[in-house]
Protein backbone atom coordinates (compact mmCIF):
# COMPACT_ATOMS: atom_id res chain seq x y z
CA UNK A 1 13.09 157.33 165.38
CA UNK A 2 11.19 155.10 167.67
CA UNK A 3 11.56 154.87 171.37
CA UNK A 4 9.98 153.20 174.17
CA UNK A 5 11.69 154.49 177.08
CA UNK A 6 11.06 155.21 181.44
CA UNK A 7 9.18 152.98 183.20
CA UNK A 8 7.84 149.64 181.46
CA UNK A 9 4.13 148.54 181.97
CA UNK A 10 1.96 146.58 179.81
CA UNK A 11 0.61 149.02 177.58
CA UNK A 12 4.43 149.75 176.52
CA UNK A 13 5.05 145.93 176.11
CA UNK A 14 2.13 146.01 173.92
CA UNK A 15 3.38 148.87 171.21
CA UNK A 16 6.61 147.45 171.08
CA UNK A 17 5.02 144.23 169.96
CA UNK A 18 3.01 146.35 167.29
CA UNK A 19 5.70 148.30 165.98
CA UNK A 20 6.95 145.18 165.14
CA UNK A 21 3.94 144.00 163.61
CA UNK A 22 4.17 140.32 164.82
CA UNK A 23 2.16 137.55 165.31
CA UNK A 24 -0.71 137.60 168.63
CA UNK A 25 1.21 134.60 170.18
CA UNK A 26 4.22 136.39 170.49
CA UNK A 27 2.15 139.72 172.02
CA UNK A 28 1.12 137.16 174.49
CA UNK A 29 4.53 135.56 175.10
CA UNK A 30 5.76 139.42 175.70
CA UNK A 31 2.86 139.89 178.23
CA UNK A 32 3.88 136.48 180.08
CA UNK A 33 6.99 137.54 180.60
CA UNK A 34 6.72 140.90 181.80
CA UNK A 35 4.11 139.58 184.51
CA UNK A 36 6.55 136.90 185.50
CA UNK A 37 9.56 140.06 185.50
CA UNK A 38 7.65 141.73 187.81
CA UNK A 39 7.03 138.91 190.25
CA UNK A 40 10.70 137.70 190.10
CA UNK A 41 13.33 138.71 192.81
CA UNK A 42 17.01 139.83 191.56
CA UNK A 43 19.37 136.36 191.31
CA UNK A 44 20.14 135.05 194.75
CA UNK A 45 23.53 134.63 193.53
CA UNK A 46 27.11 136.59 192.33
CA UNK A 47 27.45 140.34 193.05
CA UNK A 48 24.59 142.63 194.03
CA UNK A 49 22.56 144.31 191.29
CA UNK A 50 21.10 147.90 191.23
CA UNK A 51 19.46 148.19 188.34
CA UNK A 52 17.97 151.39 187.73
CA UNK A 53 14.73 150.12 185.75
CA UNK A 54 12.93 153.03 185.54
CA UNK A 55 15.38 155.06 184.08
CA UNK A 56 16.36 152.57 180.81
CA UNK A 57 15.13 152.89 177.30
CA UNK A 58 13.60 149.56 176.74
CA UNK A 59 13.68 150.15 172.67
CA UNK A 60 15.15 152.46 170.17
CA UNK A 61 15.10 152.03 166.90
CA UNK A 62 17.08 154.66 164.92
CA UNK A 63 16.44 153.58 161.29
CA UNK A 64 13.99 151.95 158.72
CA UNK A 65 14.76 149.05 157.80
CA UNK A 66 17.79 146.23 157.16
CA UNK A 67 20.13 147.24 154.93
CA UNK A 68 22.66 145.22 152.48
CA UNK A 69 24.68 147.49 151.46
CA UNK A 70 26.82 149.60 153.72
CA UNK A 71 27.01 152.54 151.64
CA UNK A 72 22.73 152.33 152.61
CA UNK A 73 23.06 152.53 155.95
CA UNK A 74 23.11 155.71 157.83
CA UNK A 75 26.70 157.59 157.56
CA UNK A 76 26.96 158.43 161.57
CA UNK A 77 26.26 154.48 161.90
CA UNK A 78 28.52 153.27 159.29
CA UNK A 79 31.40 155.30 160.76
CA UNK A 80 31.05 153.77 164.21
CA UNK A 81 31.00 150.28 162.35
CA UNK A 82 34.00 151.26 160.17
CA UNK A 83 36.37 152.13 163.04
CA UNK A 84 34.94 149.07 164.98
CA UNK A 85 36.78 147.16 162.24
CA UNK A 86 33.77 145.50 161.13
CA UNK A 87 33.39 146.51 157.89
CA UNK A 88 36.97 145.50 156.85
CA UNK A 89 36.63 142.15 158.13
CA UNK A 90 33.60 141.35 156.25
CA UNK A 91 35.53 141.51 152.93
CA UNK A 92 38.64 139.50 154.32
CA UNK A 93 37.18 136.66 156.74
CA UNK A 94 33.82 136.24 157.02
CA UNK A 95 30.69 134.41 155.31
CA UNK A 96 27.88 136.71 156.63
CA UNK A 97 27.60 139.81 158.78
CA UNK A 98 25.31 141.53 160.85
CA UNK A 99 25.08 144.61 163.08
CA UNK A 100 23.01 145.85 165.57
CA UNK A 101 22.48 149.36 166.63
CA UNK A 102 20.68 149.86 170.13
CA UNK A 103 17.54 147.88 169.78
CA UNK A 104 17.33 146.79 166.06
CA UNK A 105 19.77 145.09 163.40
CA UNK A 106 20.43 148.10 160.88
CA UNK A 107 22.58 145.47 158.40
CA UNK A 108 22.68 142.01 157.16
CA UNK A 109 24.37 140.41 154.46
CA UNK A 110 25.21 136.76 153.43
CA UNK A 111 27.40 135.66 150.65
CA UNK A 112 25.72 133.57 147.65
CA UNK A 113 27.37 130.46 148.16
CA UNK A 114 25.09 130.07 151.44
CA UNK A 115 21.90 131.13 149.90
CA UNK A 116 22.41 128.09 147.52
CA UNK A 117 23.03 125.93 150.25
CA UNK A 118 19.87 126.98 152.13
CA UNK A 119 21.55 128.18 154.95
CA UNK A 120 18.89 130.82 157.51
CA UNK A 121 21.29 133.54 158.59
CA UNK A 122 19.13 136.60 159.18
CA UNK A 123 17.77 138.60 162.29
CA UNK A 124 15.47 137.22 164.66
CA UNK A 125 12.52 139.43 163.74
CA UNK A 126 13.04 138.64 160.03
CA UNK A 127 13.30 134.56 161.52
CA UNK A 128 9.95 135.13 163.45
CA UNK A 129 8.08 136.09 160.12
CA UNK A 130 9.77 134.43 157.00
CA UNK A 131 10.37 131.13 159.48
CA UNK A 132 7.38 130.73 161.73
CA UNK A 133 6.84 127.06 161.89
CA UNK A 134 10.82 127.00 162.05
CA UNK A 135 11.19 129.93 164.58
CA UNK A 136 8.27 128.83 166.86
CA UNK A 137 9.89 125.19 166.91
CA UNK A 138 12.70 125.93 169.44
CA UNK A 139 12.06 129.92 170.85
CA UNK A 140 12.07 129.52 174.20
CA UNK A 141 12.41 126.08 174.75
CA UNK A 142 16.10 125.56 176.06
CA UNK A 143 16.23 128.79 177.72
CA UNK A 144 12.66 129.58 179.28
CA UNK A 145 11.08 133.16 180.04
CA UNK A 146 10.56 132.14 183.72
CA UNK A 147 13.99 131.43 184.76
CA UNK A 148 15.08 134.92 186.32
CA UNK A 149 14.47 137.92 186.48
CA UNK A 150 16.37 138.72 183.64
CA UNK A 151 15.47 136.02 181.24
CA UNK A 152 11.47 137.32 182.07
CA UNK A 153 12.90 141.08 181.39
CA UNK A 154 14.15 139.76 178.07
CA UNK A 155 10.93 137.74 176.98
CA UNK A 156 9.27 141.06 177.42
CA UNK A 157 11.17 143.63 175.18
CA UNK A 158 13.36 141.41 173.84
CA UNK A 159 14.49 143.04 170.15
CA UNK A 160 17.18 142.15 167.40
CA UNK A 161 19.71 139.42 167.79
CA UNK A 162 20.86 136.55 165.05
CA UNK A 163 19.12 133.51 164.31
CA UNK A 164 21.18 130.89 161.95
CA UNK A 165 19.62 127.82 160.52
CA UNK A 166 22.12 125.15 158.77
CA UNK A 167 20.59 122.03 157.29
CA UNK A 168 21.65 118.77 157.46
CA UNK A 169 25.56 117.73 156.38
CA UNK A 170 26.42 121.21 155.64
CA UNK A 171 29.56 123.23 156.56
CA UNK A 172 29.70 126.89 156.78
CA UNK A 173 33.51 127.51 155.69
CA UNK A 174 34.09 130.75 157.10
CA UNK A 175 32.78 132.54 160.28
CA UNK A 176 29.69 134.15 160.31
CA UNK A 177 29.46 137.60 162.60
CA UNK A 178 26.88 139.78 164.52
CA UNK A 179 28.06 142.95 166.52
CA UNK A 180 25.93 144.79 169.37
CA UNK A 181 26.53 148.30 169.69
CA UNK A 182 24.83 150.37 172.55
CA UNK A 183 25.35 153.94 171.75
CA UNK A 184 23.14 155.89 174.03
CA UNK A 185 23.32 156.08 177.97
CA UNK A 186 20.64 154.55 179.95
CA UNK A 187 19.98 152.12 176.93
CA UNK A 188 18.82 149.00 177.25
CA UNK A 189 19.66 146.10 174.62
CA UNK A 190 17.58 142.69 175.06
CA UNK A 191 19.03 140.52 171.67
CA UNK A 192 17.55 137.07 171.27
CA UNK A 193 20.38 134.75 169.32
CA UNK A 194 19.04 131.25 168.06
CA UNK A 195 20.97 128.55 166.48
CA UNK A 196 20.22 125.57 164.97
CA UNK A 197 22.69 123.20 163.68
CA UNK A 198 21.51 120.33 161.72
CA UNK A 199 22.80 116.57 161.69
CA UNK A 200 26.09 116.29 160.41
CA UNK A 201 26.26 120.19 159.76
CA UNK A 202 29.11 122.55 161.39
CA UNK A 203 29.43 126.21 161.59
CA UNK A 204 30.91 128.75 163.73
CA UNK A 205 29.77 131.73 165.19
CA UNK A 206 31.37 135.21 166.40
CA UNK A 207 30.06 138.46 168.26
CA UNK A 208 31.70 141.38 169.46
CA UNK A 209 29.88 143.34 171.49
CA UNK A 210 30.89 147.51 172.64
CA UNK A 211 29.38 150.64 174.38
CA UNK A 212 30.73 154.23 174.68
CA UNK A 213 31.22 155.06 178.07
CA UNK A 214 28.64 157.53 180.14
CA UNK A 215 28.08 158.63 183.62
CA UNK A 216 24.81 156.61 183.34
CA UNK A 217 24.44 152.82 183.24
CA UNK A 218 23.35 150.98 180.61
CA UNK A 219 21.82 147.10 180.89
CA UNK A 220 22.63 144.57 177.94
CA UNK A 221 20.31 141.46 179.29
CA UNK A 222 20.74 138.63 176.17
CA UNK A 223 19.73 134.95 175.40
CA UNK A 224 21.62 133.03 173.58
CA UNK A 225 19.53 129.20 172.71
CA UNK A 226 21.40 126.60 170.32
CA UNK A 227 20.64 123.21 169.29
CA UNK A 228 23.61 121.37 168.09
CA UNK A 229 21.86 117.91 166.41
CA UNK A 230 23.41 114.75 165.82
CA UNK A 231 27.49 114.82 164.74
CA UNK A 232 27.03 118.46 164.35
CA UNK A 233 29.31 120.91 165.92
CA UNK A 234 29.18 124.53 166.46
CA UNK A 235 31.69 127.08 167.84
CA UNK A 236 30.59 130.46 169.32
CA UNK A 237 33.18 133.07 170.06
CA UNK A 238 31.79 136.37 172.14
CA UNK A 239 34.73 139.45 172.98
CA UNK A 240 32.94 141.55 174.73
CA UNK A 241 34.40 144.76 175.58
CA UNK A 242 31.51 147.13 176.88
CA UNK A 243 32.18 150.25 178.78
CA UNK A 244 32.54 149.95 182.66
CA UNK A 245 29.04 151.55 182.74
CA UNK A 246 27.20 149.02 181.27
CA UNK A 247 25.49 146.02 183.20
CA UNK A 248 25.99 142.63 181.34
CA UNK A 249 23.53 139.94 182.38
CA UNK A 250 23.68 137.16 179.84
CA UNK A 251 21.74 133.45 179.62
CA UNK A 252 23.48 131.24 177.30
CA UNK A 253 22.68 127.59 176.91
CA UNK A 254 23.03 124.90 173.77
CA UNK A 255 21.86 121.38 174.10
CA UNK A 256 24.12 118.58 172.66
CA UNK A 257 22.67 115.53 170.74
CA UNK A 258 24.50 112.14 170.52
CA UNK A 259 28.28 112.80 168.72
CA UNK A 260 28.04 116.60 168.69
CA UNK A 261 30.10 119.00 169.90
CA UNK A 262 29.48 122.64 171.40
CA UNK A 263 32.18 125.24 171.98
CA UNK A 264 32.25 128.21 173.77
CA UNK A 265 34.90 130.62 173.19
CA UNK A 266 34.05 133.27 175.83
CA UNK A 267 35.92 136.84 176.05
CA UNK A 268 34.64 139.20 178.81
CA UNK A 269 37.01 142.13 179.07
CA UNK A 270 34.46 144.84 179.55
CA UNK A 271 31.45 145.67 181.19
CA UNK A 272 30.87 147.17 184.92
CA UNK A 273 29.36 143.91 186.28
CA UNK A 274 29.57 140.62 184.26
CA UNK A 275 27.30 137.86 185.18
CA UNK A 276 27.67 134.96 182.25
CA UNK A 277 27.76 131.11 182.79
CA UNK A 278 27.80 129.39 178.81
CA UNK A 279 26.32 126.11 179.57
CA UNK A 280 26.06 122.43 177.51
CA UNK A 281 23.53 119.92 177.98
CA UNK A 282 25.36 116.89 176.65
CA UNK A 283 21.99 114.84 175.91
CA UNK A 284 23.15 111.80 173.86
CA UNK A 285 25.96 109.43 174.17
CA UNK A 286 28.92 110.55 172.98
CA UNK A 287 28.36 114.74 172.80
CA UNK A 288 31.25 116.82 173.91
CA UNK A 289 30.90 120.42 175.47
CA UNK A 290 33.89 122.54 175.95
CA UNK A 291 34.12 126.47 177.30
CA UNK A 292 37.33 128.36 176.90
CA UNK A 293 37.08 131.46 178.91
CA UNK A 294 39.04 134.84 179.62
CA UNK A 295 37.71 137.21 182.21
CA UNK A 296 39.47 140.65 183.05
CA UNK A 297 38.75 142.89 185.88
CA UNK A 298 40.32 146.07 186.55
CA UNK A 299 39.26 148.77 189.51
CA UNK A 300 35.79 148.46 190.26
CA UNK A 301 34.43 145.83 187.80
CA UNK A 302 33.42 142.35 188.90
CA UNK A 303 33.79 139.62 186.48
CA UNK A 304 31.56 136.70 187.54
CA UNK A 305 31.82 134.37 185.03
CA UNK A 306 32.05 130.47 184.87
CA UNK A 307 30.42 127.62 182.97
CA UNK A 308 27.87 124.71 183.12
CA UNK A 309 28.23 121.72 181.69
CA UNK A 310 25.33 118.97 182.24
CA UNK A 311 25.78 115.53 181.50
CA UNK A 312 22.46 113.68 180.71
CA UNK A 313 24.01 110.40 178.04
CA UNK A 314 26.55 107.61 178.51
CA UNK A 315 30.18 108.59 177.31
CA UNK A 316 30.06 112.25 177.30
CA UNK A 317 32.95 114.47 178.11
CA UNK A 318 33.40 117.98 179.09
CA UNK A 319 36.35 120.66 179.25
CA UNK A 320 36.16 123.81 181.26
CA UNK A 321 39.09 125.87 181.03
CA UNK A 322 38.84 129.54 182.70
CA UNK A 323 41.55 132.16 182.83
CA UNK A 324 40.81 135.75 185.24
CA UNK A 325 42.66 138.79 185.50
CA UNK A 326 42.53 140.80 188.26
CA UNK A 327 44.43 144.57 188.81
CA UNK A 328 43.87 147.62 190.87
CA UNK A 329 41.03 146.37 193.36
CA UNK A 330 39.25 144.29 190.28
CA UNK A 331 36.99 140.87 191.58
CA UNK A 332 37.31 138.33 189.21
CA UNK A 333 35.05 135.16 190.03
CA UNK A 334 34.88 131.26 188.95
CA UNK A 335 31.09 130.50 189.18
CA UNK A 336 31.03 126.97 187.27
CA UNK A 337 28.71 123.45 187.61
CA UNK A 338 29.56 120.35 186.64
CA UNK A 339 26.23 117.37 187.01
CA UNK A 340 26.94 113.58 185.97
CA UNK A 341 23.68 112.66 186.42
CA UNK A 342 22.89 108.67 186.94
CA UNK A 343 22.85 107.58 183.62
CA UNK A 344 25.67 109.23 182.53
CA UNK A 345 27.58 106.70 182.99
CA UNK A 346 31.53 106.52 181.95
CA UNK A 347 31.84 110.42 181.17
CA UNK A 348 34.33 112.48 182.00
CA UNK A 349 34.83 116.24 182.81
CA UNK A 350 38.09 118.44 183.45
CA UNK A 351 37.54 121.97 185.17
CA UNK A 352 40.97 124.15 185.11
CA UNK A 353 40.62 127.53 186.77
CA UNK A 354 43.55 129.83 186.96
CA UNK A 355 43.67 133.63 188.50
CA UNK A 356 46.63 136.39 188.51
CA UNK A 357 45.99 138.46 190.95
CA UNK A 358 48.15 141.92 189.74
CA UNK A 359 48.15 143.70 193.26
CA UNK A 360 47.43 143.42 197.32
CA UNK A 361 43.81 145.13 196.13
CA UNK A 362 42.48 142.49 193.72
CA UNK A 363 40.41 139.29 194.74
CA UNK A 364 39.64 136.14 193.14
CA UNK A 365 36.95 133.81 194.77
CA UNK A 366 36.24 129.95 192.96
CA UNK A 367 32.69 129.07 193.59
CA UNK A 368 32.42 125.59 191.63
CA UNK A 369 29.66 122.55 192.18
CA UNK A 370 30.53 119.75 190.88
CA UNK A 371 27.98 116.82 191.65
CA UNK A 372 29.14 112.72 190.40
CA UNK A 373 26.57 109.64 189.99
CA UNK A 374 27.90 107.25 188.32
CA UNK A 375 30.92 104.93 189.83
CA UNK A 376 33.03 104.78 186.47
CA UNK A 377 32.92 108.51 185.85
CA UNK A 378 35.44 110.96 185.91
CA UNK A 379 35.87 114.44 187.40
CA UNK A 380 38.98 116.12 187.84
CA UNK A 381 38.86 120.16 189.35
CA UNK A 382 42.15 122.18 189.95
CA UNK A 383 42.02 126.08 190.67
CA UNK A 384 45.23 128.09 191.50
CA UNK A 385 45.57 131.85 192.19
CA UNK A 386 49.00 132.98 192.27
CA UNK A 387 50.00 136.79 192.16
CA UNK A 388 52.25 137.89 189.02
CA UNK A 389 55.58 135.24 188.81
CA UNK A 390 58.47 137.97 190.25
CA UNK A 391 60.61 135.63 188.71
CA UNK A 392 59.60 135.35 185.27
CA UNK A 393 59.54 139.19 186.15
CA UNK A 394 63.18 139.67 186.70
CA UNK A 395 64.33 136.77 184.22
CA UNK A 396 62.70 139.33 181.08
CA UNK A 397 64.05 142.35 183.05
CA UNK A 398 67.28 141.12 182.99
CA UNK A 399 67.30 140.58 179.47
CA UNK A 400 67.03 143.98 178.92
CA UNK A 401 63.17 144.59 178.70
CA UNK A 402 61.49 147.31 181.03
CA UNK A 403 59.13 146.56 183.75
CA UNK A 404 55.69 147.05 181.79
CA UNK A 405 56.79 145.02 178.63
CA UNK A 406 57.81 142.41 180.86
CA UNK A 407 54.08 142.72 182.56
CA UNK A 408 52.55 142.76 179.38
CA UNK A 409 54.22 139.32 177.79
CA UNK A 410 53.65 137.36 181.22
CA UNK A 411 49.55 138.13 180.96
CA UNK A 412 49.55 137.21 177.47
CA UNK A 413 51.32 134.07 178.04
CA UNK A 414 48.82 133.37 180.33
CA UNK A 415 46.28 133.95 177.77
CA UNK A 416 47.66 131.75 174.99
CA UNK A 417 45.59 128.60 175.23
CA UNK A 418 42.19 131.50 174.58
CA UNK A 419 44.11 133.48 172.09
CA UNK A 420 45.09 130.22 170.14
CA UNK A 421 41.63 129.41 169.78
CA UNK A 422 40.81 132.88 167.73
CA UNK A 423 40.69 133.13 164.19
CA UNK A 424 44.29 135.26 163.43
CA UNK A 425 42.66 138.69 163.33
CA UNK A 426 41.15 138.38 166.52
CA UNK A 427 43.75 137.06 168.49
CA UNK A 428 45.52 140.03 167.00
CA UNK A 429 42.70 142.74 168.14
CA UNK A 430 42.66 140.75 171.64
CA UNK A 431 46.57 141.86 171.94
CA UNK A 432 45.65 145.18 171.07
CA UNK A 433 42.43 145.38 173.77
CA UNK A 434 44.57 144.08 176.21
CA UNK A 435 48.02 146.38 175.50
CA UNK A 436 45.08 149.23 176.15
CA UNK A 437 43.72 147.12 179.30
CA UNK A 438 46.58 147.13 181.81
């Protein structure tokens, strides 16, 4: 087992990079961004952060090698997987699958059918050194190292993640998956996910994401970087359900060419502190951008969680749609922009935020900007925040269902325009997380 743990410096930087065995220009990338960490200020912005730096292990890597076969991988690791569900749902539902273990991916498998077709679905180490002309193309170039403190701490020690490559007019039938397990307290887990989706291509993309709970926190700092080309359209779905303990700072960001489409699908049930804004940059005519989010927040979690949606072409459209949670003193927070810049002209953008509110303890806030150029665009914003209906309440009481079922069939009524976005299974384990939740 490898670990680089304690208190980071450049020396550490360096044997990560080495362990690795990669290329001098990323060594120097790492380096960059570490200086530029250091320099950087926590985000000015959303709840305050206390993140114990000096007490996180920065990378662990608890087995040699990517496996293909399950039976391969180590049995402690497998089990976690199999109860996850993971392992099931590779055989019924999914085209490729890929899991992570603290800091590296421990297995990865893709069926034939994709091979032929010359689809890249592999980890992002493996993408750095079979791909480099590929790889080196678009790292870093939608979401940069320098943009916060927590981009720079994942440009650093950044380790693991999925990167998917599908060439031009191809269609992945079936989902493909990654899941991120942190298993250790005081771990950190820095995954770098890039997609690119080729003219005319379409594929869609799932992660689950889960942490035993400690007395210690953990930090899970991602970035997510996908390039949707010309009349291509991807879909990413995230559930992530970490442990209250862990800290989940997350940049996410595709850019839009003229006719495609982008699609968030964004779960956040988990975590102790949630900070995640999916943004589009629609940046030809005619590109779409939609993000369908849940966010639930129960006693001392904060959920601040949103979208961005940036319209750069003529005739591009937007859909935010964001549905919070909040019970026994949770703070569950709308953080969303909308831009039409100048030559946007005739786009059009809907932002729907809705909050229950379960109890007197519980708070909601609605932080939107939403900034208009161009005369003949649209922009329409509604937000409501209404405590649980008492008279949907008593309707189901009276019909002879007790107080808690009733409870539990309002929320996920509430929920129904995420849930009917979710490939069957998942809407079904989202039923299941949430029966647990409340």
């Amino acid at each position: 087992m490898k670990t680089i743990d304690k208190t980071l410096n450049e020396e550490k930087i360096k044997q990560i990079s080495k362990i690795k065995n990669e290329p001098s220009w990323m060594k120097s990338f790492r380096l960059k961004a570490f200086e530029k960490f250091e320099q950087l200020d926590q985000p000015n912005f959303g709840p305050f952060l206390d993140v114990p730096f000096d007490d996180i292990t920065y990378y662990k890597k608890i087995s040699e090698g990517i496996k293909d076969d399950w039976k391969q991988v180590d049995e402690n690791i497998q089990k976690t997987f199999h109860k996850i569900g993971l392992i099931d749902a590779e055989k019924k539902y999914l085209d490729g699958v890929g899991a992570q273990f603290e800091s590296e991916v421990v297995y990865h498998h893709m069926i034939e059918e994709l091979e032929k077709k010359k689809v890249i679905f592999c980890d992002t180490d493996t993408a750095l050194k079979k791909y480099p002309d590929l790889f080196k193309k678009y790292f870093n170039h939608l979401v940069s190292y320098d943009e916060n403190k927590y981009t720079a701490l994942n440009g650093a020690v950044w380790s693991g993640g999925t990167f998917i490559y599908v060439p031009p007019y191809t269609k992945v039938d079936r989902p493909l998956q990654s899941y991120f397990r942190i298993n250790s307290k005081n771990m950190g887990q820095f995954e770098r996910t890039l997609i690119i989706v080729d003219e005319g291509s379409e594929v869609h993309y799932m992660e689950g994401c889960t942490a035993p709970t400690y007395s210690a926190s953990s930090l899970h700092a991602a970035v997510v970087e996908i390039f949707v080309k010309k009349n291509a359209k991807c879909r990413y779905t995230t559930i992530q359900n970490w442990s209250t303990d862990v800290m989940n700072l997350v940049t996410k960001r595709a850019i839009v060419d003229e006719g495609g489409v982008m699609e968030w699908i964004d779960g956040n049930i988990g975590s102790g502190i949630n900070m995640k804004y999916p943004a589009c940059i629609l940046n030809g005519p005619f590109a779409q951008g939609k993000c369908i989010s849940i966010a639930v927040s129960k006693g001392k979690q904060i959920q601040d969680t949103g979208a961005k949606m940036i319209h750069l072409a003529p005739d591009t459209k937007s859909f935010i749609i964001s549905k919070s949670i909040a019970s026994d003193g949770g703070n569950s927070t709308y953080r969303g922009k909308v831009k039409i810049s100048k030559k946007a002209k005739r786009s059009y953008s809907v932002v729907k935020c809705d909050t229950i509110l379960l109890d007197d303890k519980s708070k909601s806030d609605t932080v939107p900007t939403n900034i208009v150029y161009p005369k003949d665009a649209y922009l329409e914003h509604e937000a409501t925040v209404s405590k649980l209906d008492q008279d949907k309440l008593f309707y189901l009481m009276s019909r002879g269902i007790d107080e808690e079922k009733a409870k539990e069939l309002i929320i996920m009524g509430f929920l129904d325009r995420f849930r009917e976005e979710l490939p069957m299974e998942y809407a079904v384990e989202l039923t299941h997380l949430m029966k647990n939740y409340f």
